[in-house]
C-alpha atoms as a PDB file:
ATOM      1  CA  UNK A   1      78.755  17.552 -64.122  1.00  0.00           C
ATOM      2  CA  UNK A   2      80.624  19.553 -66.948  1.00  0.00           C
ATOM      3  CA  UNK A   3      80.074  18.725 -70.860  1.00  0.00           C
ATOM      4  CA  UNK A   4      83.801  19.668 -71.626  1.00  0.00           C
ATOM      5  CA  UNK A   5      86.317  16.895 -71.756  1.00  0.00           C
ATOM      6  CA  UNK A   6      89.765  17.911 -70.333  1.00  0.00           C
ATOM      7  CA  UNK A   7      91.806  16.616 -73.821  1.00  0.00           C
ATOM      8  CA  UNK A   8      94.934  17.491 -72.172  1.00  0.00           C
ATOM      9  CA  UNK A   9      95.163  14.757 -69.607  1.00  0.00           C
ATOM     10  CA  UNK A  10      93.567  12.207 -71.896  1.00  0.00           C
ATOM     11  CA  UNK A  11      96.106  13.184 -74.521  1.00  0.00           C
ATOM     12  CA  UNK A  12      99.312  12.916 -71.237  1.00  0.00           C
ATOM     13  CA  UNK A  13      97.631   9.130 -70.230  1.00  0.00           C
ATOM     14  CA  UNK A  14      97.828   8.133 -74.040  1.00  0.00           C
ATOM     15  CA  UNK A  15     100.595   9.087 -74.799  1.00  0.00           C
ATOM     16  CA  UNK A  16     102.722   9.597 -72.085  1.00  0.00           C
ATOM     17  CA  UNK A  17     101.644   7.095 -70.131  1.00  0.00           C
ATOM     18  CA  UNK A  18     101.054   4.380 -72.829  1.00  0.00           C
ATOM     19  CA  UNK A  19     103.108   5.487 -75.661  1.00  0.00           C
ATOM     20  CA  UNK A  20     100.648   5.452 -77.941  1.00  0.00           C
ATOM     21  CA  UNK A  21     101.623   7.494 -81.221  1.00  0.00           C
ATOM     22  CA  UNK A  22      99.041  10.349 -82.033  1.00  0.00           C
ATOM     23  CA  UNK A  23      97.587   9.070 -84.990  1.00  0.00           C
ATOM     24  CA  UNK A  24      96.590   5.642 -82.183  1.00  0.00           C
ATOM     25  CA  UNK A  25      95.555   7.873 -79.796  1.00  0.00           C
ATOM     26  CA  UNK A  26      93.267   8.925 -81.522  1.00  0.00           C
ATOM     27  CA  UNK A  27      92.200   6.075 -83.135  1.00  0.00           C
ATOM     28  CA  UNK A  28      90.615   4.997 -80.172  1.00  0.00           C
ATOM     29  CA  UNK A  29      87.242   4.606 -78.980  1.00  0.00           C
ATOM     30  CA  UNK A  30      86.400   5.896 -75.486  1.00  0.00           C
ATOM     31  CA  UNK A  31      85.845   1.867 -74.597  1.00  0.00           C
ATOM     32  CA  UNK A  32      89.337   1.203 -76.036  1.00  0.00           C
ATOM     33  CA  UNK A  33      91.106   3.449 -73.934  1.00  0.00           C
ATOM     34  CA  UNK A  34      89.498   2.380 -70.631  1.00  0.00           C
ATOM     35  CA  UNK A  35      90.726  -1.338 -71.259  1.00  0.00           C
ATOM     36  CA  UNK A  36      94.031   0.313 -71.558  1.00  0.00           C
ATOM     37  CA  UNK A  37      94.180   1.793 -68.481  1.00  0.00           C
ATOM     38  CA  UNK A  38      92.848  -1.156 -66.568  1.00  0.00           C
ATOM     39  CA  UNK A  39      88.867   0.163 -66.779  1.00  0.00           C
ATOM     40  CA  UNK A  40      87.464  -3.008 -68.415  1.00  0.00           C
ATOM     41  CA  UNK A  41      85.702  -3.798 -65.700  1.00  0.00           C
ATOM     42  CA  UNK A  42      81.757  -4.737 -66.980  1.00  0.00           C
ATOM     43  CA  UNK A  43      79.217  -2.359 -66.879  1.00  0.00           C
ATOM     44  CA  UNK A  44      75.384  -2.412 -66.866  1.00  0.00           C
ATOM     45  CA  UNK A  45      74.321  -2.122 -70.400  1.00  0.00           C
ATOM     46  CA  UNK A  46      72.058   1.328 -71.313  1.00  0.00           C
ATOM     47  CA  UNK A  47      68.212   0.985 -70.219  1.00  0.00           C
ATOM     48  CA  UNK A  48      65.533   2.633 -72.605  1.00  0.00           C
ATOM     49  CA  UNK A  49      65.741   5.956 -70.296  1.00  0.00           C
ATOM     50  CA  UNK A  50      69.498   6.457 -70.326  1.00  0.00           C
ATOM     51  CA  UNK A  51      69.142   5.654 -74.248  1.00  0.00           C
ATOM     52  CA  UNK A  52      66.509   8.129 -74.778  1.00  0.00           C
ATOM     53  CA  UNK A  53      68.111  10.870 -72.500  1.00  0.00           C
ATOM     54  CA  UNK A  54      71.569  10.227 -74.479  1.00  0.00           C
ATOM     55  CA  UNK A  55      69.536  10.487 -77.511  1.00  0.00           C
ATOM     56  CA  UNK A  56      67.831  13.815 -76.576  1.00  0.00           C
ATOM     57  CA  UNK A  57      71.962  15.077 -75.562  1.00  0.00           C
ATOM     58  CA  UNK A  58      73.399  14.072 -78.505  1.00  0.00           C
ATOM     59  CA  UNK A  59      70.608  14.076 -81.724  1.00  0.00           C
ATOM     60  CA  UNK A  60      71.609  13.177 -84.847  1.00  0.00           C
ATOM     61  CA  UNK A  61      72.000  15.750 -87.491  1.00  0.00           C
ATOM     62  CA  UNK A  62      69.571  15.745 -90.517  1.00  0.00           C
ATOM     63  CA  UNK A  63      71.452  15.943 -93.975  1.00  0.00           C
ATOM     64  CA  UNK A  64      69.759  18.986 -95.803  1.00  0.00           C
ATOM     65  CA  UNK A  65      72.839  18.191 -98.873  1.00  0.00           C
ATOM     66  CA  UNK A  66      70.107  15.166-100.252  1.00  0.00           C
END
């Protein structure tokens, strides 16, 4: 599966599809969007492993500025 996240079609659904303004579009959380289009449909909530994998993807960044 590939990191990159095709914008461009996100950006046509959102506001081409829904007429959302930019400044909405954007606005929006991934979670938002996906009840938009219809997605709401529950999902399992994270277990500890797909939490700590996430967390390992996506650390958060130390603050040297302090």
């Amino acid at each position: 599966m590939s990191d990159q996240v095709n914008w461009l079609i996100w950006m046509q659904v959102g506001m081409r599809q829904l007429n959302l303004r930019p400044d909405d579009f954007w606005a929006l959380t991934p979670a938002e969007l996906m009840f938009l289009l219809g997605q709401d449909g529950a999902q399992e909530p994270l277990g500890r492993d797909q939490l700590a994998a996430l967390s390992a993807r996506f650390p958060d960044e130390k603050r040297t500025d302090k």
